[in-house]
Protein backbone atom coordinates (compact mmCIF):
# COMPACT_ATOMS: atom_id res chain seq x y z
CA UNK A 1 0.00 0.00 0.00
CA UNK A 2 0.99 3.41 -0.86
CA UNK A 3 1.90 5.68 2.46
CA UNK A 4 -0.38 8.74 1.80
CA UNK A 5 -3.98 7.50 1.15
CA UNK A 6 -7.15 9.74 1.24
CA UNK A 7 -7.86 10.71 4.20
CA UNK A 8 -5.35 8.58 6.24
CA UNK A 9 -1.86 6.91 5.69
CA UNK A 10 -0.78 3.52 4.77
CA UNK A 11 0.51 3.19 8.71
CA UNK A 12 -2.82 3.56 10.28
CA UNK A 13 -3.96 1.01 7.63
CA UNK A 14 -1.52 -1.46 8.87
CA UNK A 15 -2.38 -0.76 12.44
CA UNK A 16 -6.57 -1.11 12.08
CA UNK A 17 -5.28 -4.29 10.17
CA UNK A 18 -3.47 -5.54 13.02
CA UNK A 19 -6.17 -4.95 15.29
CA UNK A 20 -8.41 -6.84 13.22
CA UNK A 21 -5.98 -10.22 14.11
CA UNK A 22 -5.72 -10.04 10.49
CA UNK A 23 -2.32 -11.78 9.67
CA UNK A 24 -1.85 -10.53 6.33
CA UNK A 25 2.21 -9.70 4.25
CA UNK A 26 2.11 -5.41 4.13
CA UNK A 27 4.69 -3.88 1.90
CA UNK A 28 4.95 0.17 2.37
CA UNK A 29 5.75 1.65 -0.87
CA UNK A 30 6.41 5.74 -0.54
CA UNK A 31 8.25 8.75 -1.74
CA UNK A 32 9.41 9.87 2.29
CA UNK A 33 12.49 8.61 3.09
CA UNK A 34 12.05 9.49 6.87
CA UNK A 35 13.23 6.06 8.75
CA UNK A 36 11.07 7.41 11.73
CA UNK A 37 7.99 6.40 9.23
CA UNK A 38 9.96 3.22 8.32
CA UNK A 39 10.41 2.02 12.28
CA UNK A 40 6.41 3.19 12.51
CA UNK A 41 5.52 0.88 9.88
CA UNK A 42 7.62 -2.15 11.48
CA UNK A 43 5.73 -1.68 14.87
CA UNK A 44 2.45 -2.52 12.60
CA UNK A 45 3.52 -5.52 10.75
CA UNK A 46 4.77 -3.95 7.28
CA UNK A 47 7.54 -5.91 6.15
CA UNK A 48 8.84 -3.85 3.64
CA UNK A 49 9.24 -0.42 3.38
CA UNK A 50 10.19 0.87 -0.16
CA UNK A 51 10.80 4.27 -1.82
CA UNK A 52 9.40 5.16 -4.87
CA UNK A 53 11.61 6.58 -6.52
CA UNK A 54 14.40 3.36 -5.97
CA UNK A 55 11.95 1.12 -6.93
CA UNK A 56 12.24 -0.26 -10.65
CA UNK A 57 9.92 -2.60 -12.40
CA UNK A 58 11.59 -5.35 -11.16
CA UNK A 59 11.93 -4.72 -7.51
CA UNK A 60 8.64 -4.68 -6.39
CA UNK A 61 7.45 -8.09 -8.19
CA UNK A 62 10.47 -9.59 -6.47
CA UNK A 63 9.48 -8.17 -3.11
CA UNK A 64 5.95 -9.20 -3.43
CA UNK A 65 7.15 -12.87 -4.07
CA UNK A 66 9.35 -12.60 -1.65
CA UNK A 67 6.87 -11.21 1.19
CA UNK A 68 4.44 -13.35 0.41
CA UNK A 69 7.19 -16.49 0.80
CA UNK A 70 8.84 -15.36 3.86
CA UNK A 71 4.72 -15.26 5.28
CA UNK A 72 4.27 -19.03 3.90
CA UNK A 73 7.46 -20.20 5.24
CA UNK A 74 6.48 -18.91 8.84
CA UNK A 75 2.96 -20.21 8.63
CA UNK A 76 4.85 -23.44 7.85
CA UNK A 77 7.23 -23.59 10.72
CA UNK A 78 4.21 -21.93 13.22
CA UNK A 79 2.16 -24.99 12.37
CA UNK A 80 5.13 -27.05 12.76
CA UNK A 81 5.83 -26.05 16.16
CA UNK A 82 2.64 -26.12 16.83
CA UNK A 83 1.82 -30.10 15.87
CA UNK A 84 5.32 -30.33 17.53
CA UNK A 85 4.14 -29.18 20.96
CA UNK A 86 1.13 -30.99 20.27
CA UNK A 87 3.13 -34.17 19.89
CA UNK A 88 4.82 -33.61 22.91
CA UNK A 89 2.14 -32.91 25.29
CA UNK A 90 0.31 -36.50 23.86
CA UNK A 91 4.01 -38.43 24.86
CA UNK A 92 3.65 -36.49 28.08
CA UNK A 93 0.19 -38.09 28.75
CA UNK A 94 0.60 -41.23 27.47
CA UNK A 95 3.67 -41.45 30.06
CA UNK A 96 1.80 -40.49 32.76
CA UNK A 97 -0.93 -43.20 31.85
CA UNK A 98 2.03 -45.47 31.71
CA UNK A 99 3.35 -44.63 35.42
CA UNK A 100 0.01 -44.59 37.01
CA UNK A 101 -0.82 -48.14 35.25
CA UNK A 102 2.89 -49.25 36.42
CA UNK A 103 1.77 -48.03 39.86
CA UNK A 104 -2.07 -49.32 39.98
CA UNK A 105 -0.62 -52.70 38.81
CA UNK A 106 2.27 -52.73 41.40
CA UNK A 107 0.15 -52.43 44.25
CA UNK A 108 -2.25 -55.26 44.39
CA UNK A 109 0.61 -57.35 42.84
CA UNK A 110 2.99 -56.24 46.20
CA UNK A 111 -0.59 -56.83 48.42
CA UNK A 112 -0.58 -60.56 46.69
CA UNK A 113 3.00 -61.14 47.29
CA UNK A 114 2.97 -60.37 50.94
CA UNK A 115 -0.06 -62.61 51.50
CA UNK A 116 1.69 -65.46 49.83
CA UNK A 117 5.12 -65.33 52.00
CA UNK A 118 3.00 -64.71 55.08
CA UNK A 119 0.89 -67.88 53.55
CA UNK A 120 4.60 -69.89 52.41
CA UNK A 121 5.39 -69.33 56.79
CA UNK A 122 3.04 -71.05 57.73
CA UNK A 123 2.57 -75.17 57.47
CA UNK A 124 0.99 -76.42 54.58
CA UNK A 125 1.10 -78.63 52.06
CA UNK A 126 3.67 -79.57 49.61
CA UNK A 127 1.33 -78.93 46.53
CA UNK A 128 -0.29 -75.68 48.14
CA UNK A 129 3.31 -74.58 48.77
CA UNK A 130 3.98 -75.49 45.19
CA UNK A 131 1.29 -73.40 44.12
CA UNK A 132 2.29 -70.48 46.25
CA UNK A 133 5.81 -70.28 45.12
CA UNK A 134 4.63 -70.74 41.09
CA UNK A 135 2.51 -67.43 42.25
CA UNK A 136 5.33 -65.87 43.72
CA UNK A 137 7.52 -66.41 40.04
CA UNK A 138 4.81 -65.44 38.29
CA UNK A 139 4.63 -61.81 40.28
CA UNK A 140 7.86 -61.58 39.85
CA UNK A 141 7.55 -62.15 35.54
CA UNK A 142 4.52 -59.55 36.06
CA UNK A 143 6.72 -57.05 38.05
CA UNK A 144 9.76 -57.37 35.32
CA UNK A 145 7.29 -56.71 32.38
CA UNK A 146 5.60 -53.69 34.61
CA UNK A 147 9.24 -52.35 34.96
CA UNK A 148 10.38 -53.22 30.99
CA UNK A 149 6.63 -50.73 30.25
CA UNK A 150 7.67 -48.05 32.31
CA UNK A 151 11.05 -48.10 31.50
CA UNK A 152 10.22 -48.25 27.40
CA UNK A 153 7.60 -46.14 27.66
CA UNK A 154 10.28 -43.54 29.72
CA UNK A 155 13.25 -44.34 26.88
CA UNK A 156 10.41 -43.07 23.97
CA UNK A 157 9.89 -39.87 25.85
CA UNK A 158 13.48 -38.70 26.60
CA UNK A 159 14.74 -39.86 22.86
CA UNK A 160 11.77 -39.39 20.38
CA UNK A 161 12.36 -43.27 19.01
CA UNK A 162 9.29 -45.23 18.35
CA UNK A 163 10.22 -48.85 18.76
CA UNK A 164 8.09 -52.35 19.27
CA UNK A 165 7.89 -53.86 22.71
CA UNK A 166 9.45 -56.90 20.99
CA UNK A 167 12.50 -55.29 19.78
CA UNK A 168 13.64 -55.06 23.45
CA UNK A 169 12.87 -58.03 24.40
């Protein structure tokens, strides 16, 4: 937009523009070469400030594609960041879920455990105490695959990689 409009001036354009939210390239073309106007126009989003008079036929076309570039390129990487934040808050969830399953698990599994050595103490029979110390291994297998989650699931969130359960096996 040209700097002197009717009526107004290409600065207080760019500023009703920016109170609008409207996100919008603004390229200042005028025949003033006061800077004071240039740092004005910068406050208010314009991105490029030419003079008239410097400006030949092939300057402002290049400017314009350039503007307009520079605008898609930071749309780009704003959307970027902002599926990468996304990304990260879901991996922060999912390894809370993880810890609080590792820790809802671990508790009626340590309540089971206890029972059975207070149980094992006590006299009983060869094939109950059989049974008892079979439940005992098993707790333990549960335990080591309740550790192996949260530690996996803590190894993805620290270094980004996405692999299988099985591969660590």
């Amino acid at each position: 937009m040209d700097y002197f409009l009717p009526g107004t001036n290409g600065i207080e354009i760019a500023r009703k523009i920016r109170e609008s939210k409207i996100q919008a390239p603004m390229i200042l073309l005028t025949s003033n070469r006061d800077f004071r106007i240039a740092i004005e126009a910068m406050k208010y989003g314009i991105v490029e400030y030419l003079i008239k008079e410097e400006v030949v036929d092939s300057i402002l076309p290049r400017t314009v594609v350039s503007v307009v570039d520079r605008h898609r390129l930071s749309d780009r990487i704003a959307a970027a960041e902002k599926q990468k934040l996304f990304a990260e808050k879901n991996a922060e969830t999912v390894q809370e879920l993880v810890v609080t399953l590792c820790h809802e698990f671990n508790n009626p599994l340590a309540a089971i455990k206890i029972s059975a050595d207070i149980i094992l103490r006590q006299k009983i029979s060869e094939e109950e105490r059989s049974i008892l110390t079979k439940l005992n291994g098993n707790i333990a297998q549960l335990e080591k695959q309740i550790v192996k989650l949260r530690d996996l699931s803590s190894e993805k969130m620290h270094s980004g990689q996405h692999s299988s359960p099985s591969q660590n096996e």
